[in-house]
Protein backbone atom coordinates (compact mmCIF):
# COMPACT_ATOMS: atom_id res chain seq x y z
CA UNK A 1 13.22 -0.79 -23.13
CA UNK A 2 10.50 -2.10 -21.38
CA UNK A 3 6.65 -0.15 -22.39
CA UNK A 4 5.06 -1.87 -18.88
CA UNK A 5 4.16 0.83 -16.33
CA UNK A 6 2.64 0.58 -13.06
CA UNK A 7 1.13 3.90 -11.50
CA UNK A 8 2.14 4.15 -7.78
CA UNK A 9 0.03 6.42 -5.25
CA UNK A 10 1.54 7.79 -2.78
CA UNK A 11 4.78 6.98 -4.88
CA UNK A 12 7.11 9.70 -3.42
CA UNK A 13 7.84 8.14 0.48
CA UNK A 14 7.58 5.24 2.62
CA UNK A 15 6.82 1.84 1.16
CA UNK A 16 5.46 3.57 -2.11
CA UNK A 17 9.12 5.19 -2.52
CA UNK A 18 10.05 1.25 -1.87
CA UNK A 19 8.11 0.17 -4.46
CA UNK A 20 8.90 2.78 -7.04
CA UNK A 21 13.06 1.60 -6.50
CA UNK A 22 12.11 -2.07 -6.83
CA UNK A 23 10.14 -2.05 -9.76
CA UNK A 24 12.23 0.35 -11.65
CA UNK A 25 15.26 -2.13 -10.48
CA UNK A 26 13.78 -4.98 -12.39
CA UNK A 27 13.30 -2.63 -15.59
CA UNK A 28 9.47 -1.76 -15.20
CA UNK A 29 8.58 2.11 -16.02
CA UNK A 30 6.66 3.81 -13.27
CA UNK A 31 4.49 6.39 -12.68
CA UNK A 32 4.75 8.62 -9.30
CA UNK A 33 1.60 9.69 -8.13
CA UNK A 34 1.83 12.16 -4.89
CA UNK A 35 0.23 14.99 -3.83
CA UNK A 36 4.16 16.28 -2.83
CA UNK A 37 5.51 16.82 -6.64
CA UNK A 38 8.10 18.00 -5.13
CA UNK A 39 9.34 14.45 -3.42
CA UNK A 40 7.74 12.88 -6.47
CA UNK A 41 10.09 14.61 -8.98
CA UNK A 42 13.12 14.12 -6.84
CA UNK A 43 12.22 10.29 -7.06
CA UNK A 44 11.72 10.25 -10.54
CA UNK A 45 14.97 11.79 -10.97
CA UNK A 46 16.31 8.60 -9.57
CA UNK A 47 15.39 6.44 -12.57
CA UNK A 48 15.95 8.65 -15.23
CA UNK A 49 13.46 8.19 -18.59
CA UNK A 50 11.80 5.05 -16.58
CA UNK A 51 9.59 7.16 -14.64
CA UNK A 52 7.82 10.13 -14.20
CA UNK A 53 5.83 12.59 -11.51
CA UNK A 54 2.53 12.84 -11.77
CA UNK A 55 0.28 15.25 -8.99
CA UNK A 56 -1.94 13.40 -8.14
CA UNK A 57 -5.07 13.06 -5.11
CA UNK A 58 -6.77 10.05 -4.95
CA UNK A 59 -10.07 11.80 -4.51
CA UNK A 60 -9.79 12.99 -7.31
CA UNK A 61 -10.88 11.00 -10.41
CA UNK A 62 -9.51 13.57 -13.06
CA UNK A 63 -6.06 12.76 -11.51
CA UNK A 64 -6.33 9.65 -12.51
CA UNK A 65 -7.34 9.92 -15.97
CA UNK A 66 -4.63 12.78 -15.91
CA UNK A 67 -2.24 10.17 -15.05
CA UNK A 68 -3.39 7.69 -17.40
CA UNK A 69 -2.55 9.83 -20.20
CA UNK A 70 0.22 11.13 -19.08
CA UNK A 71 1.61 7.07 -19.21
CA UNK A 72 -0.03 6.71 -22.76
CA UNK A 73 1.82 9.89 -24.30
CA UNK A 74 5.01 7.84 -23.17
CA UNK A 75 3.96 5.34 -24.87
CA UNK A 76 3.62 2.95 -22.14
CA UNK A 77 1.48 0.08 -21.21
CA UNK A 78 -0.35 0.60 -18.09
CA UNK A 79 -0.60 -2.84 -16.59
CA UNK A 80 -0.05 -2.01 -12.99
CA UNK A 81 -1.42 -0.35 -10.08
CA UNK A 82 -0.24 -0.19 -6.47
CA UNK A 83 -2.54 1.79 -4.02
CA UNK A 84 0.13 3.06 -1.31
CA UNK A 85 -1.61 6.31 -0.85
CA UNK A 86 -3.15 7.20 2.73
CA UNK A 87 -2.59 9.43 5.63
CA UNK A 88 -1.76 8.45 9.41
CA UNK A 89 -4.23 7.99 12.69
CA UNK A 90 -3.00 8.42 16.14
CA UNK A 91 -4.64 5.79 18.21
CA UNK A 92 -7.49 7.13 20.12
CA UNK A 93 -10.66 6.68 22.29
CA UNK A 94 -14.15 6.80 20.38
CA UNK A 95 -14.94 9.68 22.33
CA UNK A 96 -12.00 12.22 20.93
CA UNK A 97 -12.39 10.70 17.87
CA UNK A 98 -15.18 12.71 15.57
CA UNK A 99 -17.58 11.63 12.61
CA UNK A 100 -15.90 14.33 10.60
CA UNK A 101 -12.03 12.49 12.23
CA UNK A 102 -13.50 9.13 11.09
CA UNK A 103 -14.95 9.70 7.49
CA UNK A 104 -11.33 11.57 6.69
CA UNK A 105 -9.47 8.79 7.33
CA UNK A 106 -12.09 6.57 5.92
CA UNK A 107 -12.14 8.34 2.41
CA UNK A 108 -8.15 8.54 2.23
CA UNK A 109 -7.77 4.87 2.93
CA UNK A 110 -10.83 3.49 1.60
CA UNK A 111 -12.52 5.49 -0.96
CA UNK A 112 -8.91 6.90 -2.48
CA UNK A 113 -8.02 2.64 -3.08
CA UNK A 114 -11.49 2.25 -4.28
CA UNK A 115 -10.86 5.35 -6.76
CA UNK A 116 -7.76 4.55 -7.94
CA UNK A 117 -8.39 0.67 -9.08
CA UNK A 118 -12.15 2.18 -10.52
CA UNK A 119 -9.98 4.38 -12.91
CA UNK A 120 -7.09 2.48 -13.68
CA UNK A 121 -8.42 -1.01 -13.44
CA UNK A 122 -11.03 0.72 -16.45
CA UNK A 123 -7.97 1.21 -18.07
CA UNK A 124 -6.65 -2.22 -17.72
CA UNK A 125 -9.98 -3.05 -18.91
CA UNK A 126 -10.28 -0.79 -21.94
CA UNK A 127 -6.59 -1.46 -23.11
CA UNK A 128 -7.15 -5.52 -23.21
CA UNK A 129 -3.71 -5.84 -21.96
CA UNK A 130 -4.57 -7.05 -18.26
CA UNK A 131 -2.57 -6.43 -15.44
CA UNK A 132 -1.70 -6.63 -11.65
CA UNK A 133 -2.99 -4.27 -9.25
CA UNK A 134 -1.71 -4.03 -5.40
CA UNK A 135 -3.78 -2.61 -2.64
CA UNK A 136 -1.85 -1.75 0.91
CA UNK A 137 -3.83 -3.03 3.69
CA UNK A 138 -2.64 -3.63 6.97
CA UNK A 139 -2.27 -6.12 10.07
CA UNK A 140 -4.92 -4.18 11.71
CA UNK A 141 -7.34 -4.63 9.06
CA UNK A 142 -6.98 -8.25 10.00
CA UNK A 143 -6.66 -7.78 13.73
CA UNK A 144 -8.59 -4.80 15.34
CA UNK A 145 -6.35 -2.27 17.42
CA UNK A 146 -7.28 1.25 18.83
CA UNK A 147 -7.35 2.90 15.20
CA UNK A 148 -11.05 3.35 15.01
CA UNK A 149 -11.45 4.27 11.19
CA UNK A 150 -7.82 3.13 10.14
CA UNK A 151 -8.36 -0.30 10.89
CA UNK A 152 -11.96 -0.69 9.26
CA UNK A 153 -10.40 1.04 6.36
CA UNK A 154 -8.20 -1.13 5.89
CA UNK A 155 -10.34 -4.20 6.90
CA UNK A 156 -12.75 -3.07 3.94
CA UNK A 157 -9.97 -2.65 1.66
CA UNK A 158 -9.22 -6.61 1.97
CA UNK A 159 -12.79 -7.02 1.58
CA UNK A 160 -12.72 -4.46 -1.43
CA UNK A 161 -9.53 -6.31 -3.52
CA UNK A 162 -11.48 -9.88 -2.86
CA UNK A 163 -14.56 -8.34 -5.09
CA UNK A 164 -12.07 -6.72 -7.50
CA UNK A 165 -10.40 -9.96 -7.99
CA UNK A 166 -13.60 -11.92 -8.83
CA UNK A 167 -15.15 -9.46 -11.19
CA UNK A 168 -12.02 -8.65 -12.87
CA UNK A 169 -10.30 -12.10 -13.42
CA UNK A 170 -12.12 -12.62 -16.86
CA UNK A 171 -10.67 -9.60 -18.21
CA UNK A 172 -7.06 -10.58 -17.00
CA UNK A 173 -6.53 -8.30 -14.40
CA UNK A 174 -5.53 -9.60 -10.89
CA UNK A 175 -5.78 -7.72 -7.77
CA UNK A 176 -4.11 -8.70 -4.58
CA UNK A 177 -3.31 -6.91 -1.29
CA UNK A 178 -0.52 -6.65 1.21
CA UNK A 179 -0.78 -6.44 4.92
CA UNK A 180 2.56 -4.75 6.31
CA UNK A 181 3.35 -5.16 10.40
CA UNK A 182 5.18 -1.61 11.73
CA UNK A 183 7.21 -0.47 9.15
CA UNK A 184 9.99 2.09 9.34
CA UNK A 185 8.04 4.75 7.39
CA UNK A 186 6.79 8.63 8.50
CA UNK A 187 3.70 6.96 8.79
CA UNK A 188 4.68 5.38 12.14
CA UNK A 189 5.83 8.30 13.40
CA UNK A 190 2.62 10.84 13.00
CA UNK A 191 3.40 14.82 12.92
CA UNK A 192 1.10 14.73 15.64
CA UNK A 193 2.97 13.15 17.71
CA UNK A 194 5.65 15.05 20.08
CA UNK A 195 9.29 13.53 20.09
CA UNK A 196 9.87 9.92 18.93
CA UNK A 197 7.26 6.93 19.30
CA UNK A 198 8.18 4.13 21.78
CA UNK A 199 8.89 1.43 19.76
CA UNK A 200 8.99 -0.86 22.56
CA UNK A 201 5.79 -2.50 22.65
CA UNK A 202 5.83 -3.37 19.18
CA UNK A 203 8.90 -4.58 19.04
CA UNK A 204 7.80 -6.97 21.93
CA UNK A 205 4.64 -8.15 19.58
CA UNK A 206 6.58 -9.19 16.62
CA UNK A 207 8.09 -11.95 16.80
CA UNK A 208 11.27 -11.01 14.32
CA UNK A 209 11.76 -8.47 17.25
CA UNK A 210 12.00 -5.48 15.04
CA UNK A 211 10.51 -2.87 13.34
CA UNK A 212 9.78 -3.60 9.21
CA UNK A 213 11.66 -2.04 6.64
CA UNK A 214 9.67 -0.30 3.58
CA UNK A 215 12.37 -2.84 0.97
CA UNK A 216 10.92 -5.52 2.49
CA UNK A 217 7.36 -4.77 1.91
CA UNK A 218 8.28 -3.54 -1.36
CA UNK A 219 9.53 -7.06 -2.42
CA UNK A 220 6.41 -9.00 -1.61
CA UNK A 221 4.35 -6.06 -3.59
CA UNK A 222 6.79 -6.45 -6.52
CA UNK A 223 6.41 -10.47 -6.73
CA UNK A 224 2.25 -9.70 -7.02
CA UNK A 225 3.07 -7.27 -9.81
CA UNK A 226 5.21 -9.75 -11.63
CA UNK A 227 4.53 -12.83 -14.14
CA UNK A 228 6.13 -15.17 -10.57
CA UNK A 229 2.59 -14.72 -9.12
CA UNK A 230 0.42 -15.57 -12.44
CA UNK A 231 -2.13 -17.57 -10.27
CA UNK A 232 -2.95 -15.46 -7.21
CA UNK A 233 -5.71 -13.03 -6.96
CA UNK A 234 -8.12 -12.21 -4.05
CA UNK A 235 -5.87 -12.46 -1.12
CA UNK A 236 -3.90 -10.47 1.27
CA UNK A 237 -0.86 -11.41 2.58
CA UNK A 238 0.22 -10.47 5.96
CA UNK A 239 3.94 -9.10 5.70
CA UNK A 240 4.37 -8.17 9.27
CA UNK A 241 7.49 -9.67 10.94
CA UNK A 242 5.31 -12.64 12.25
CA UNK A 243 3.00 -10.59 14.48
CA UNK A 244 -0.51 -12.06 13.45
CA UNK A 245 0.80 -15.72 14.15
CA UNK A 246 2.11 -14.25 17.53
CA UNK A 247 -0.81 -12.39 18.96
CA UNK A 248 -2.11 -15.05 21.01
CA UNK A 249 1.12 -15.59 23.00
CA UNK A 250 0.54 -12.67 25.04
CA UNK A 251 -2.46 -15.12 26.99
CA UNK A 252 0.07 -17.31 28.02
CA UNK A 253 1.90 -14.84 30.49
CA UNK A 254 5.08 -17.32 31.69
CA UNK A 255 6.12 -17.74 28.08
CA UNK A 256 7.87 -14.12 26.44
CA UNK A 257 8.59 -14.27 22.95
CA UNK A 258 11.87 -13.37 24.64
CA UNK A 259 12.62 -16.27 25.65
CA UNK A 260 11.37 -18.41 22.82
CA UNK A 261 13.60 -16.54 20.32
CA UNK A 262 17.03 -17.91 19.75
């Protein structure tokens, strides 16, 4: 059996759950990190002695080193790191949107990723061993939308995995980021939102013509964990169902997507 573990935040739904089921699939150990142990421990149910549930904030540093040796008392190698954890923004107008609004989002998104690869990227560090590590971004990190502290979260988290990558190559340890399109997770549906989200208009965007699913996302995460992707580090790539490459379509109003699909 295997001894290579990556820790997962916000391991226990959407694309982390994803994750957790492909990595486990090709016969890596993993380590759940949620603040629902609940969810987490039903998960790790799912893969038997290859995983376990760890409770876990990301603003936290003691959860982290918690975690850490919680992997180590396994006897596991802790060579990966996928930062999944966050919580959702409704879109709104600067002027409904508060300092205190902005700086929560902020810290979840941006100061939880930083957190996590600060702990266990010094664990990668201290151990020798090297390793992969996996920040979730986001398309509108790349291309601004009316998510006022989402997006420039996740904009600075791009930014954040390119310094990461530099400073950390010469101790073996690469760190790469993923930029999903609208993904069938709870995270595009909001509790705060009544009834279900019109998917429309996103749909219309992309130019696959359909929401993401979290598997998918999952696979491009799992190839940046694994030996196939031994010479990238620093970059982000867009996983989004071709909507960055489409964007600039909508300018050109007698031409749909609609109609240039098959």
């Amino acid at each position: 059996m295997t001894k290579s573990c990556a820790i997962v935040t916000g391991g226990a739904s959407g694309i982390g759950a994803a994750v957790c089921r492909r990595i486990t699939a090709a016969g890596r150990n993993v380590a759940i990190f949620d603040l629902n142990q609940d969810a987490a421990k039903e998960l790790a149910a799912e893969f038997g002695d290859a995983a376990l549930a760890v409770r876990g904030n990301v603003l936290q540093e003691d959860d982290f080193a918690g975690a850490t040796d919680a992997v180590l008392a396994r006897g596991w190698t802790l060579d990966g790191l996928v930062c999944c954890a966050g919580i959702p923004q409704v879109p709104k107008a600067t002027a409904d949107f508060s300092l205190a609004d902005f700086n929560r989002i902020l810290e979840s998104h941006l100061s939880g990723t930083y957190a996590a690869c600060r702990m266990i990227g010094g664990q990668m560090r201290k151990s020798g061993a090297g390793g992969s590590i996996v920040n979730l971004a986001s398309v509108v990190g790349l291309a601004p939308g009316p998510t006022l502290a989402y997006g420039p979260a996740k904009a600075a988290v791009i930014n954040l995995t390119q310094i990461l990558a530099v400073e950390w190559a010469r101790h073996g340890i690469r760190v790469n980021a993923v930029a999903p399109g609208w993904t069938d997770t709870p995270f595009l549906r909001p509790a705060e939102r009544k009834g279900e989200r019109d998917l429309t208009p996103i749909i219309k965007a992309t130019p696959l013509g359909r929401v993401l699913e979290p598997a998918e996302i999952a696979e491009v995460i799992h190839f940046l964990l694994s030996p196939a992707s031994s010479a990238v580090t620093g970059v982000t790539i867009p996983c989004d169902g071709g909507f960055l490459a489409g964007r600039g379509w909508a300018a050109y109003g007698g031409f749909s997507l609609d109609e240039a699909r098959p």
